[in-house]
Protein backbone atom coordinates (compact mmCIF):
# COMPACT_ATOMS: atom_id res chain seq x y z
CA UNK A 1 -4.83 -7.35 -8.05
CA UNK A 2 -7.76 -4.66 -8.05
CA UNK A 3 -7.70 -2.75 -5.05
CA UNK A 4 -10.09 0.03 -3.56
CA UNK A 5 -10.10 2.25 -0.38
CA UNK A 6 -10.69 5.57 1.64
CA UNK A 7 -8.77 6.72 4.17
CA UNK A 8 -8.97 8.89 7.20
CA UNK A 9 -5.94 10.55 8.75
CA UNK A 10 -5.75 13.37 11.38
CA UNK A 11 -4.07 16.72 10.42
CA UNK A 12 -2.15 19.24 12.77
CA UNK A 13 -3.09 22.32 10.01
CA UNK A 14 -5.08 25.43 10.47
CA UNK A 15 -7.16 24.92 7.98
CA UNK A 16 -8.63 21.13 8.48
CA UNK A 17 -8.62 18.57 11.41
CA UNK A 18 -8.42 15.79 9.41
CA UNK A 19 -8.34 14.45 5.60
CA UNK A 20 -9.97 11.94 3.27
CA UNK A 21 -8.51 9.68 1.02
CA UNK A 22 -9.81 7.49 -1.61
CA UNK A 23 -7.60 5.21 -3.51
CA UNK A 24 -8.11 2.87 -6.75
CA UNK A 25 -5.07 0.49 -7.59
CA UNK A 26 -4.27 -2.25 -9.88
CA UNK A 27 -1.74 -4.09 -9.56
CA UNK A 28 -0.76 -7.15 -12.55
CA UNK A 29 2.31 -9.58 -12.29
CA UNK A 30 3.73 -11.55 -14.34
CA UNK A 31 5.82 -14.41 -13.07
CA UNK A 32 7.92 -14.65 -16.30
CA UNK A 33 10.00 -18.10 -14.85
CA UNK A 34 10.32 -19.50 -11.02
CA UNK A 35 13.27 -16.91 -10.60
CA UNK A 36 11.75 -13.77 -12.62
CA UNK A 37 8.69 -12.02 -12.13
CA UNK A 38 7.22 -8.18 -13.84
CA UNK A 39 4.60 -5.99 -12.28
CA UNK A 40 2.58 -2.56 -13.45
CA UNK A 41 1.27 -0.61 -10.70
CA UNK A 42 -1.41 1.88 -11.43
CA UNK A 43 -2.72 3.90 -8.40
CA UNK A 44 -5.30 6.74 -8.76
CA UNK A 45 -5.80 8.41 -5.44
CA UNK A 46 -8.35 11.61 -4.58
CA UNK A 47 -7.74 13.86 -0.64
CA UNK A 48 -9.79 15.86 0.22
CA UNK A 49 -9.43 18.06 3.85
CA UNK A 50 -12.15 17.77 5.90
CA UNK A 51 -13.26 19.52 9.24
CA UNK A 52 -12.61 23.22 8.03
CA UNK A 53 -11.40 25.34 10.44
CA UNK A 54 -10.29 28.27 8.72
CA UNK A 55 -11.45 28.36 5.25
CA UNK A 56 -9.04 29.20 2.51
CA UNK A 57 -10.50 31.55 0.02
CA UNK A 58 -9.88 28.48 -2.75
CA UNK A 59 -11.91 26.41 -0.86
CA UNK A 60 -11.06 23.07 1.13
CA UNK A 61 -7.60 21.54 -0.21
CA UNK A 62 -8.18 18.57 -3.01
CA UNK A 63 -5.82 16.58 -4.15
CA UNK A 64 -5.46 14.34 -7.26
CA UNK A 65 -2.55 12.00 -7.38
CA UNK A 66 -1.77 9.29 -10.81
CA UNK A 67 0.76 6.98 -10.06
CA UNK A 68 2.31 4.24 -12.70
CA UNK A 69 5.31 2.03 -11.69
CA UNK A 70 6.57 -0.80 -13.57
CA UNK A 71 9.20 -3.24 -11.85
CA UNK A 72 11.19 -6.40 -12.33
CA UNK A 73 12.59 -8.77 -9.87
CA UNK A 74 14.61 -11.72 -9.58
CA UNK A 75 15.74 -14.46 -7.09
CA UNK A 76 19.35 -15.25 -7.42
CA UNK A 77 18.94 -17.72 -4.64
CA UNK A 78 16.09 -17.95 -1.75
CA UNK A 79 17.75 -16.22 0.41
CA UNK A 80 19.19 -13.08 -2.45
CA UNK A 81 16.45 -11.18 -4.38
CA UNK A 82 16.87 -8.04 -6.69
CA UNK A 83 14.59 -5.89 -7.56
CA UNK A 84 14.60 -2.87 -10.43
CA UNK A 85 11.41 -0.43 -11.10
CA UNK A 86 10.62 2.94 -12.74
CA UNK A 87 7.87 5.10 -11.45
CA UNK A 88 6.35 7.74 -12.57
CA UNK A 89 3.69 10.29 -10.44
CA UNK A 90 1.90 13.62 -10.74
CA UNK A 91 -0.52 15.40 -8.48
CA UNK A 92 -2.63 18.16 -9.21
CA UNK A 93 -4.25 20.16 -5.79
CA UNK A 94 -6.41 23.04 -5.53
CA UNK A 95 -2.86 24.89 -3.89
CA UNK A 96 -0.63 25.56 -6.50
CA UNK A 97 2.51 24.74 -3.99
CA UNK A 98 1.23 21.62 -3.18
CA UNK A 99 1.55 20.21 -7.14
CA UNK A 100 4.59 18.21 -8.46
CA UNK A 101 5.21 15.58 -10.68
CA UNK A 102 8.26 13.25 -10.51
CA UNK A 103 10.00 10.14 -11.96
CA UNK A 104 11.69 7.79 -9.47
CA UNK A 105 14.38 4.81 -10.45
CA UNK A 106 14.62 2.30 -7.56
CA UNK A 107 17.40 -0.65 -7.49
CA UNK A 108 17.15 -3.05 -4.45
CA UNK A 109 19.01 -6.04 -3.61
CA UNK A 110 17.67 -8.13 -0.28
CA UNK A 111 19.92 -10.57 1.03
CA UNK A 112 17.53 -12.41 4.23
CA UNK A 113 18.97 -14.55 6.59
């Protein structure tokens, strides 16, 4: 799955009274057998604060966030599904505080009913 779009979301700041956000994404699976299935995730996104109301001397906040994930899930039964994925994501912003980077291990296990 390719995906594209921009967002706009309201901010309670000082600085900007609201924020745009462009996002690309692909997204391949691979159903590996009727139970099993793989999937890469690989999300770029670019925010950007918008409706200045006090400027910061750096200019208007920008943010650039990389995301990969790669998962694996299987269905025990219909109604039991687990789910594994490692994730990895870094964002770089025009305000030092605002940057991180961070690895994330998820397990799940959904039993519906």
């Amino acid at each position: 799955t390719l995906s594209a779009a921009r967002r706009t979301s309201p901010l309670q700041g000082l600085t900007a009274s609201y924020r745009e956000q462009d996002t690309l994404a692909v997204t391949p699976t691979w159903r590996i057998s009727d139970k099993t299935s793989a999937y890469l995730n690989l999300r770029y996104e670019e925010s950007t604060d918008k409706g200045i109301l006090i400027p910061l001397p750096s200019g208007p906040r920008r943010d650039t966030t990389t995301t990969a994930a790669l998962g694996l899930g299987w269905s025990a039964t219909p109604e039991l599904t687990f789910n594994a994925s490692i994730e990895r994501q870094e964002r770089a912003s025009t305000i030092i505080l605002n940057e991180y980077d961070a690895t994330i291990a998820r397990i799940n296990a959904t039993f519906a009913f």
